[in-house]
C-alpha atoms as a PDB file:
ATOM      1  CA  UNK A   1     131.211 153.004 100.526  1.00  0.00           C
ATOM      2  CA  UNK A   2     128.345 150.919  99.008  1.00  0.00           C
ATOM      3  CA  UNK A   3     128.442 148.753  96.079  1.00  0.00           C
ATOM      4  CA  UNK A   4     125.572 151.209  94.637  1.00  0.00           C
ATOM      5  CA  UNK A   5     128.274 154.395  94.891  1.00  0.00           C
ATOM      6  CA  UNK A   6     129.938 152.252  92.133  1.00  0.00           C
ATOM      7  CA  UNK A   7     127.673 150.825  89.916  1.00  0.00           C
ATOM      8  CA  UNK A   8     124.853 151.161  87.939  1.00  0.00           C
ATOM      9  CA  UNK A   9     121.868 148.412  87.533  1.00  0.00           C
ATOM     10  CA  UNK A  10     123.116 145.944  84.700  1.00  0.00           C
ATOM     11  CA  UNK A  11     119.425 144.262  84.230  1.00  0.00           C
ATOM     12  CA  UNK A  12     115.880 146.336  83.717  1.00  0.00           C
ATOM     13  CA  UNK A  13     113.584 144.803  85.960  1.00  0.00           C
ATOM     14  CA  UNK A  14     110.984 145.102  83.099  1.00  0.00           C
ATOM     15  CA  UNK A  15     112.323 143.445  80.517  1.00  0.00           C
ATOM     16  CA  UNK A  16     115.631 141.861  82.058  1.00  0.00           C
ATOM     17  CA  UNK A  17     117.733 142.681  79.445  1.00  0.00           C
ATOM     18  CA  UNK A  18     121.594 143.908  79.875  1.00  0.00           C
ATOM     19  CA  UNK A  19     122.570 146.918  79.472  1.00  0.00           C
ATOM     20  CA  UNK A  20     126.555 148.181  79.106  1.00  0.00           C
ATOM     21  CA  UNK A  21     128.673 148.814  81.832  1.00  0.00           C
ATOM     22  CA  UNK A  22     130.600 152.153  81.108  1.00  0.00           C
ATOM     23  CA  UNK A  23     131.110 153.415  84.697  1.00  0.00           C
ATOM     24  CA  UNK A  24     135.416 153.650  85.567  1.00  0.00           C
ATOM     25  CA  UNK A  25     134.922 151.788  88.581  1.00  0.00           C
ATOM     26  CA  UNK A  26     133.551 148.741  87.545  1.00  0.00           C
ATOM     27  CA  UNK A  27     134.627 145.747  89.559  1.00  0.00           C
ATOM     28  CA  UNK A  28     133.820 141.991  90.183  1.00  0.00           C
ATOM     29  CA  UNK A  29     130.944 141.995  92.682  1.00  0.00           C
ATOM     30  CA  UNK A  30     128.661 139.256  94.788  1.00  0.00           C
ATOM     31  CA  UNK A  31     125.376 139.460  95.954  1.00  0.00           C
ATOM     32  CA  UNK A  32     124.567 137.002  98.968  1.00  0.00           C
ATOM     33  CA  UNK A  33     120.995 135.962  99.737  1.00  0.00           C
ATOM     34  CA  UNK A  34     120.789 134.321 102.699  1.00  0.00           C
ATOM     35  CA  UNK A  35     118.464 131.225 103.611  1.00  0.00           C
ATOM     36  CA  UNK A  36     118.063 129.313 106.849  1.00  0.00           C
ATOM     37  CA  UNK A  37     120.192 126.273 105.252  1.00  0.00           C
ATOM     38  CA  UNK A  38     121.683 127.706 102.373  1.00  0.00           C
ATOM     39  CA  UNK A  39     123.236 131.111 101.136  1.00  0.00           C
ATOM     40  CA  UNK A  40     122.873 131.636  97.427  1.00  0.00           C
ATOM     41  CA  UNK A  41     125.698 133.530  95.930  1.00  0.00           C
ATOM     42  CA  UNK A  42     126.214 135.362  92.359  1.00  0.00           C
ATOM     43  CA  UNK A  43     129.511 136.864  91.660  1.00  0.00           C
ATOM     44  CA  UNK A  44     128.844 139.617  88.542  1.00  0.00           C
ATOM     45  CA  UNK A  45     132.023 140.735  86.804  1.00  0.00           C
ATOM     46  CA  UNK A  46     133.038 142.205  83.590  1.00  0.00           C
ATOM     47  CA  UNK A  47     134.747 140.153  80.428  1.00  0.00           C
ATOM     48  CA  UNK A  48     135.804 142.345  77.509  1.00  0.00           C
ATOM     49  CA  UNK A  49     132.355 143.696  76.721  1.00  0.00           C
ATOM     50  CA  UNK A  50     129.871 141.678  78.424  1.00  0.00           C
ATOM     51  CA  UNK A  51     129.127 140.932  82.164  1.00  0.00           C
ATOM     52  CA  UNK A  52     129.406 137.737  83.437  1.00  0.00           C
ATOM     53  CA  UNK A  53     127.142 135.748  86.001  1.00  0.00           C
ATOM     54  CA  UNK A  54     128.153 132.570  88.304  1.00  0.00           C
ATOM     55  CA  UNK A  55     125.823 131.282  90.778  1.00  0.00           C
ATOM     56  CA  UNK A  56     126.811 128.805  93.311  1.00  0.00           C
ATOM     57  CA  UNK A  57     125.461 127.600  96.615  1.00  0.00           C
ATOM     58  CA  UNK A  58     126.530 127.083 100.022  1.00  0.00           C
ATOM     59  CA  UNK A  59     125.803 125.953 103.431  1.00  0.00           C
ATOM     60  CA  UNK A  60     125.302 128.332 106.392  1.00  0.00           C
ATOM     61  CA  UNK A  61     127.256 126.304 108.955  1.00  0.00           C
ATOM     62  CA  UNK A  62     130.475 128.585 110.061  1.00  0.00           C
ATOM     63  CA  UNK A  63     132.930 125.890 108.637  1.00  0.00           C
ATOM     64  CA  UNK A  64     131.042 126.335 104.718  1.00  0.00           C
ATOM     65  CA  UNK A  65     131.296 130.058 105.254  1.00  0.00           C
ATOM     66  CA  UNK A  66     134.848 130.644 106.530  1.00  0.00           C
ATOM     67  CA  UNK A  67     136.274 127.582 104.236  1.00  0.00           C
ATOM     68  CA  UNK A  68     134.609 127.636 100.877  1.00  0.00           C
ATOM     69  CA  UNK A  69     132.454 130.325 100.435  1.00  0.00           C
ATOM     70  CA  UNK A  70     135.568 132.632 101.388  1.00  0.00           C
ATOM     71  CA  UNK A  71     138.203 130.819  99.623  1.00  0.00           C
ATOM     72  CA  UNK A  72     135.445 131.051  96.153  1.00  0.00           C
ATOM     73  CA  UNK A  73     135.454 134.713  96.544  1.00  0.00           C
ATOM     74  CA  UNK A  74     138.702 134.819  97.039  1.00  0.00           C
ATOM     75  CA  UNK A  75     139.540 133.067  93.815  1.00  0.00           C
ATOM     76  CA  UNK A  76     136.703 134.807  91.693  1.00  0.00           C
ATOM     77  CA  UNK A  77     138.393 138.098  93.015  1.00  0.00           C
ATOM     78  CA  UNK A  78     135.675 139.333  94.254  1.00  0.00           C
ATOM     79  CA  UNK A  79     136.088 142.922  95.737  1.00  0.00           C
ATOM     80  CA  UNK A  80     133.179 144.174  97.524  1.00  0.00           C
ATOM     81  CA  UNK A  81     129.585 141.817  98.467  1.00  0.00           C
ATOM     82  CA  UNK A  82     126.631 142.968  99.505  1.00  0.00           C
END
């Protein structure tokens, strides 16, 4: 399934603000956008009543991706990216 089945938009592309999170299935997601040198990665997850945003960049060499950009989702327990 895709991340969309489970989740509902957090920010209104009009106005950018947050809205809550009241869907069961909520989980700790990334979103990868991908450069030609760099990927650019945000992990969204929930704490207590608020969502939570970290950004954090890496290279696009296979040793970056399979090392740490794994081994950061990995520890951010990260379930599903997209």
């Amino acid at each position: 399934m895709r991340v969309t089945d489970y989740l509902k938009p957090v920010l209104c592309r009009s106005d950018h603000r947050e809205v809550s999170v009241e869907q069961p299935g909520y989980r700790c997601v990334a979103g990868i956008d991908v450069h030609k040198k760099m990927l650019a990665v945000v992990v969204r997850r929930p704490t207590g009543d608020s969502v939570e945003y970290i950004k954090r960049k890496f290279g696009t060499m296979k040793r970056a991706i399979d090392d740490h950009l794994a081994a950061w989702l990995r520890e951010q327990r990260v379930s599903e990216v997209a």
